[in-house]
N, C-alpha and C. Protein backbone atom coordinates (compact mmCIF):
# COMPACT_ATOMS: atom_id res chain seq x y z
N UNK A 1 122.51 115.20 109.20
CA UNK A 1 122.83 114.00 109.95
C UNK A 1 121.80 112.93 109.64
N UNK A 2 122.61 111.49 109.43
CA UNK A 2 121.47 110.68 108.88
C UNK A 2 120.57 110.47 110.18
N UNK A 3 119.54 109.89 110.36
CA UNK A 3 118.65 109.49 110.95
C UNK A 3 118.30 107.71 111.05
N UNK A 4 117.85 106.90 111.59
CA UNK A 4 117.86 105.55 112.06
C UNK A 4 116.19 105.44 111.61
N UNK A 5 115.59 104.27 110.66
CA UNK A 5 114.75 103.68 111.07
C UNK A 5 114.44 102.31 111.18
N UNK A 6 113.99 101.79 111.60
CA UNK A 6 114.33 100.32 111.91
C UNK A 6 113.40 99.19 110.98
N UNK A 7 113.92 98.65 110.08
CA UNK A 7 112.88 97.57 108.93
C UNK A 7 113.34 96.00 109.62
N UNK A 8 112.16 95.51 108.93
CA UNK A 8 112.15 94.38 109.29
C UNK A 8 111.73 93.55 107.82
N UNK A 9 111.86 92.18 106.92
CA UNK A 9 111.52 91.69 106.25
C UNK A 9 110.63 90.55 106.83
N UNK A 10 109.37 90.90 106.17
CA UNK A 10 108.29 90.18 106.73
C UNK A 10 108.27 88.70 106.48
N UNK A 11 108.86 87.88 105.72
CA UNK A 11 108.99 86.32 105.25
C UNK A 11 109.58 85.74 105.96
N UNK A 12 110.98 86.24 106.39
CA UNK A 12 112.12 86.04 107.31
C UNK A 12 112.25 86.52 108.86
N UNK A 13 111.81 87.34 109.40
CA UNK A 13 112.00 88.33 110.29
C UNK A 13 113.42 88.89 110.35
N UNK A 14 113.95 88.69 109.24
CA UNK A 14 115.22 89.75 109.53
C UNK A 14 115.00 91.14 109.45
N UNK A 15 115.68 91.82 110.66
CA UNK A 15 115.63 93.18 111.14
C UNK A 15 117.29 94.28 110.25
N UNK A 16 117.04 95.40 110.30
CA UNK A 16 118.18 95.65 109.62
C UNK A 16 117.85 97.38 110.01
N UNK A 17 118.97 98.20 110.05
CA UNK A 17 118.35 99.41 110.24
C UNK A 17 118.32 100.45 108.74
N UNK A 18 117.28 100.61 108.42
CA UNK A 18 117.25 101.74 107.84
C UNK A 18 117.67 103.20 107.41
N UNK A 19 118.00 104.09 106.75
CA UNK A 19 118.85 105.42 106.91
C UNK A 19 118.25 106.51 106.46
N UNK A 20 118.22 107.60 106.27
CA UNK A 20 117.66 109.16 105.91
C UNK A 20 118.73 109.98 106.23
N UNK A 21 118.47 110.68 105.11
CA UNK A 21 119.49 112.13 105.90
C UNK A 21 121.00 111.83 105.57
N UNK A 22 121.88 112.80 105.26
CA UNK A 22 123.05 112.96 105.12
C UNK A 22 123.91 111.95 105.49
N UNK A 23 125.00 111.47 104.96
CA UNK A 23 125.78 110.52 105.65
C UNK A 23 127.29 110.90 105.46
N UNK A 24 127.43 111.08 106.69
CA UNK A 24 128.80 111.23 107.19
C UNK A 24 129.99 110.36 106.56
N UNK A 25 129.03 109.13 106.80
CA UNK A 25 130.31 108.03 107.14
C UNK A 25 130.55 108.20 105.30
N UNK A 26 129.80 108.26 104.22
CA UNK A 26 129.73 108.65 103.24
C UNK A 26 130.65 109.00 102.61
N UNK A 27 130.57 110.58 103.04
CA UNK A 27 131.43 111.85 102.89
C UNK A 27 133.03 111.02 102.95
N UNK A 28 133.07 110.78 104.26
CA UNK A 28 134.36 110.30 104.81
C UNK A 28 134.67 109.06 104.84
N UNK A 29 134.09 108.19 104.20
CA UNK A 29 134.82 106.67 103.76
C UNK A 29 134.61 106.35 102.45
N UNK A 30 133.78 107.35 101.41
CA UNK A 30 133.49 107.15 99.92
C UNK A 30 132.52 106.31 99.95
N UNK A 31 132.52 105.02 98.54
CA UNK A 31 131.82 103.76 99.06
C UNK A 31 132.56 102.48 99.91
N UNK A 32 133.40 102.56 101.26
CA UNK A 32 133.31 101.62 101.79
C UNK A 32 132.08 101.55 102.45
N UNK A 33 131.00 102.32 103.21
CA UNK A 33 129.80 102.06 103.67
C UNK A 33 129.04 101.41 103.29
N UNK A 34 128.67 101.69 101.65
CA UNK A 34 127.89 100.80 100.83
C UNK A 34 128.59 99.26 100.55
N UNK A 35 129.52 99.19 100.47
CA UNK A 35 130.60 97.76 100.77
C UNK A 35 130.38 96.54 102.01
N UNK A 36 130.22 97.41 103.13
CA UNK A 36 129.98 96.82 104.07
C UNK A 36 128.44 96.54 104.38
N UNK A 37 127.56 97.08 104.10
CA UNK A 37 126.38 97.03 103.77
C UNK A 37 125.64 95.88 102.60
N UNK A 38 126.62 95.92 102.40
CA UNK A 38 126.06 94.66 101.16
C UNK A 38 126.02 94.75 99.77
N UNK A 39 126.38 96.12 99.60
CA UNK A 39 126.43 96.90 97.97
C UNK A 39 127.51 97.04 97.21
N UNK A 40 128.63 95.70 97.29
CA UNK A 40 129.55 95.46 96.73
C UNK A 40 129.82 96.85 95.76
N UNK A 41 129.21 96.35 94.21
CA UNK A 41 129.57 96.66 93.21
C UNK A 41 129.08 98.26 93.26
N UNK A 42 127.94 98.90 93.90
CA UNK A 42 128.12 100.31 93.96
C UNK A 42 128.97 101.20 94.68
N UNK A 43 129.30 100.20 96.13
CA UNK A 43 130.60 100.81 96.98
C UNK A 43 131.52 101.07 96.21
N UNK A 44 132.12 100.17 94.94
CA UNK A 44 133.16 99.64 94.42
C UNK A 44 133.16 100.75 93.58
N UNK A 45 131.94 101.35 92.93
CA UNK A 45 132.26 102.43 91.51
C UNK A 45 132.08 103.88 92.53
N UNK A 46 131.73 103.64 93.49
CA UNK A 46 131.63 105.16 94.16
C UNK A 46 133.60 105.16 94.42
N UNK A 47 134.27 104.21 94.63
CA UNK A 47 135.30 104.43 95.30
C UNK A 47 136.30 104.66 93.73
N UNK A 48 136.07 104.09 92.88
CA UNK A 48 136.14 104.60 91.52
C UNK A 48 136.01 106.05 91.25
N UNK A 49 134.43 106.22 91.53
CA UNK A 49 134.29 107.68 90.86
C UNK A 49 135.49 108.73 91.98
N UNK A 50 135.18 108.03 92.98
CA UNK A 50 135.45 109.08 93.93
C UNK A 50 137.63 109.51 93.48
N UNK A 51 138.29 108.61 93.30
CA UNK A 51 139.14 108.66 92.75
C UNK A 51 139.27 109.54 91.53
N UNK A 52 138.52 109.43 90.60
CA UNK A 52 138.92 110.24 89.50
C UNK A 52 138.27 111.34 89.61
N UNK A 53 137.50 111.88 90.30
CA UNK A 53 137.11 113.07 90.58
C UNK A 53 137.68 113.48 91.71
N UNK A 54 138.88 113.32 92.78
CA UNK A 54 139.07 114.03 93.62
C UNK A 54 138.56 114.26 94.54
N UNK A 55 137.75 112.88 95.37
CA UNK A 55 136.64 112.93 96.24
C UNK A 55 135.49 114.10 95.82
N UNK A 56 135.17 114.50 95.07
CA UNK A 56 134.28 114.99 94.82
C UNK A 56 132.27 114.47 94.46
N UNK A 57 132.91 113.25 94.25
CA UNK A 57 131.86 112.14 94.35
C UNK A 57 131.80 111.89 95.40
N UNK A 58 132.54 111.82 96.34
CA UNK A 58 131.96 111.07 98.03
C UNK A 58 130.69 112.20 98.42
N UNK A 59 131.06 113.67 97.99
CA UNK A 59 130.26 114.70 98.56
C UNK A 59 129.35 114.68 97.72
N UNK A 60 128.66 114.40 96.41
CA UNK A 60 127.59 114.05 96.24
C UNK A 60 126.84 112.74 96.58
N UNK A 61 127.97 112.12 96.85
CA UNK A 61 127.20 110.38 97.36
C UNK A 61 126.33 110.81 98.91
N UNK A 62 126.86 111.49 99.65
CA UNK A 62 127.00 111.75 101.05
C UNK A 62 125.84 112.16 101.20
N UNK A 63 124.93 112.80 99.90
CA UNK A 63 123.83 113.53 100.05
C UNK A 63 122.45 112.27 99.36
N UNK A 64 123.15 111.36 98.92
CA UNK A 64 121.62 110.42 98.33
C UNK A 64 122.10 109.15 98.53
N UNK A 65 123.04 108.43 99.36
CA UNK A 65 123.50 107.25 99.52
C UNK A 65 122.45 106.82 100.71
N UNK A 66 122.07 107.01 101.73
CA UNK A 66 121.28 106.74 102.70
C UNK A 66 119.93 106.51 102.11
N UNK A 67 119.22 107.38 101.89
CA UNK A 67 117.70 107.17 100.70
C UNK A 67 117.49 105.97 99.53
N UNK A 68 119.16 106.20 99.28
CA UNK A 68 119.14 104.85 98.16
C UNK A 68 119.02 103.51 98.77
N UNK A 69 119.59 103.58 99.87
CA UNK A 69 120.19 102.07 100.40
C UNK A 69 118.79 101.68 100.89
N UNK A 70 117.65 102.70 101.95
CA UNK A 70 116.41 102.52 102.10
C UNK A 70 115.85 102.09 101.16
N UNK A 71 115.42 102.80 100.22
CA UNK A 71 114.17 102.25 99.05
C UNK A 71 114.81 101.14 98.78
N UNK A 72 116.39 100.96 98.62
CA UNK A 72 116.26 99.52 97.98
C UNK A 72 116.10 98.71 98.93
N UNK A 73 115.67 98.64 100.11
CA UNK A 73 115.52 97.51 101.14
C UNK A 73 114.10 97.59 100.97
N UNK A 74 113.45 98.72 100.98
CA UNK A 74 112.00 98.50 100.68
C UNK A 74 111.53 97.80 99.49
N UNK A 75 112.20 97.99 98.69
CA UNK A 75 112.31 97.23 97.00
C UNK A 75 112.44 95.25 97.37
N UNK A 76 113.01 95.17 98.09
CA UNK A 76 113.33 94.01 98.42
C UNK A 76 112.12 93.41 99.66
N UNK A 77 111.47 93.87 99.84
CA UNK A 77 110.36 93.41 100.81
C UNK A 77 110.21 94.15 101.96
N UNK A 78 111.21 95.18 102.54
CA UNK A 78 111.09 95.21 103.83
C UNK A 78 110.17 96.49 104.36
N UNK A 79 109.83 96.62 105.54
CA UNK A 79 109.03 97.25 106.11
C UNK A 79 109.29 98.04 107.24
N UNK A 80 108.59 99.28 107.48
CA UNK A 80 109.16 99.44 108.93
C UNK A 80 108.36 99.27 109.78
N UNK A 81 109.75 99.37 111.22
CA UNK A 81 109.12 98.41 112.58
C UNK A 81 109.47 99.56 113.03
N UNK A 82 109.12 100.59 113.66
CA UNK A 82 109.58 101.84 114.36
C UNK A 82 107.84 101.99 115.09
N UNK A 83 108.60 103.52 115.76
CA UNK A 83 107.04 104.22 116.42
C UNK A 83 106.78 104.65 114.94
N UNK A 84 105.44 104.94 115.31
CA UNK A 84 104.46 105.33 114.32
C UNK A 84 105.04 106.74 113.94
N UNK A 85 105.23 107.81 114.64
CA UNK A 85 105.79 109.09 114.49
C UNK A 85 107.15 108.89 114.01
N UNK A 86 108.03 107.97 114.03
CA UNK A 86 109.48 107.37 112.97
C UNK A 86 109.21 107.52 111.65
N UNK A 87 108.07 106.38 111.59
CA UNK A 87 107.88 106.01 110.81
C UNK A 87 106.97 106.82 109.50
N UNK A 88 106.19 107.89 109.88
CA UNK A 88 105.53 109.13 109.63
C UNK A 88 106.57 109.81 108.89
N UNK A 89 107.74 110.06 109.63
CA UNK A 89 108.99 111.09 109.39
C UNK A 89 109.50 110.83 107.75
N UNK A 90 110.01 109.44 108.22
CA UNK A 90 110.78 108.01 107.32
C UNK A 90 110.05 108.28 105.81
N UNK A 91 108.85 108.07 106.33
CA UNK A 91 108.00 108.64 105.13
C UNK A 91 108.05 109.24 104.14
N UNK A 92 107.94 110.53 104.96
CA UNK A 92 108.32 111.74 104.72
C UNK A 92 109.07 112.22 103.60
N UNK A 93 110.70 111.95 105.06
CA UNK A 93 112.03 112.25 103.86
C UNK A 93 112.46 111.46 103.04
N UNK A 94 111.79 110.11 102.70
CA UNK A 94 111.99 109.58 101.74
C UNK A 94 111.28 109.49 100.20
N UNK A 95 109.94 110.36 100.75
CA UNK A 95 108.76 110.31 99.31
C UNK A 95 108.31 109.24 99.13
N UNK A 96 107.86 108.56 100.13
CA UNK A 96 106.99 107.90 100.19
C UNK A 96 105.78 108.67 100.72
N UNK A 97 104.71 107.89 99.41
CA UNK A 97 103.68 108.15 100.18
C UNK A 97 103.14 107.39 100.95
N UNK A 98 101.75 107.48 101.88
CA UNK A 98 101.31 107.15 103.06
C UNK A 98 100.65 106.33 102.94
């Protein structure tokens, strides 16, 4: 089950939530998640792959789509705004180091 952490971009103060962990909505909507999220063109080839493989791509997306969508918000400036012990975790399951 994914997990919530909460970023913030420090230039702007835009807030946005963060993800870890398995994703459901993934599994079971392919890439519309990443679509609605802002990831047009990867929603767009997951819903591709996921087609010619027989949803079989949603169930590997389901397992690294959340981690991806994080680092790339971290890639883009952002930071987290959580408790310290969130944010410890966040860490963590993402390989980041400390």
């Amino acid at each position: 089950m994914a997990k919530v952490i909460m970023m913030r971009e420090p230039q702007n103060g835009i807030t946005k939530k963060g993800f870890y962990g398995f994703s459901w909505t993934s599994l079971f909507f392919g890439g519309f998640p990443a679509i609605i999220r802002g990831d047009l063109a990867i929603g767009i080839l997951v819903l591709i792959a996921n087609i010619l493989t027989c949803g079989v791509a949603a169930i590997i997306w389901a397992f690294v789509y959340n981690k991806k969508y994080t680092l790339n918000l971290i890639e883009k400036g952002y930071t987290f705004l959580d408790t310290p012990e969130a944010i410890a975790e966040a860490k963590e399951k993402l390989g980041i180091q400390k």
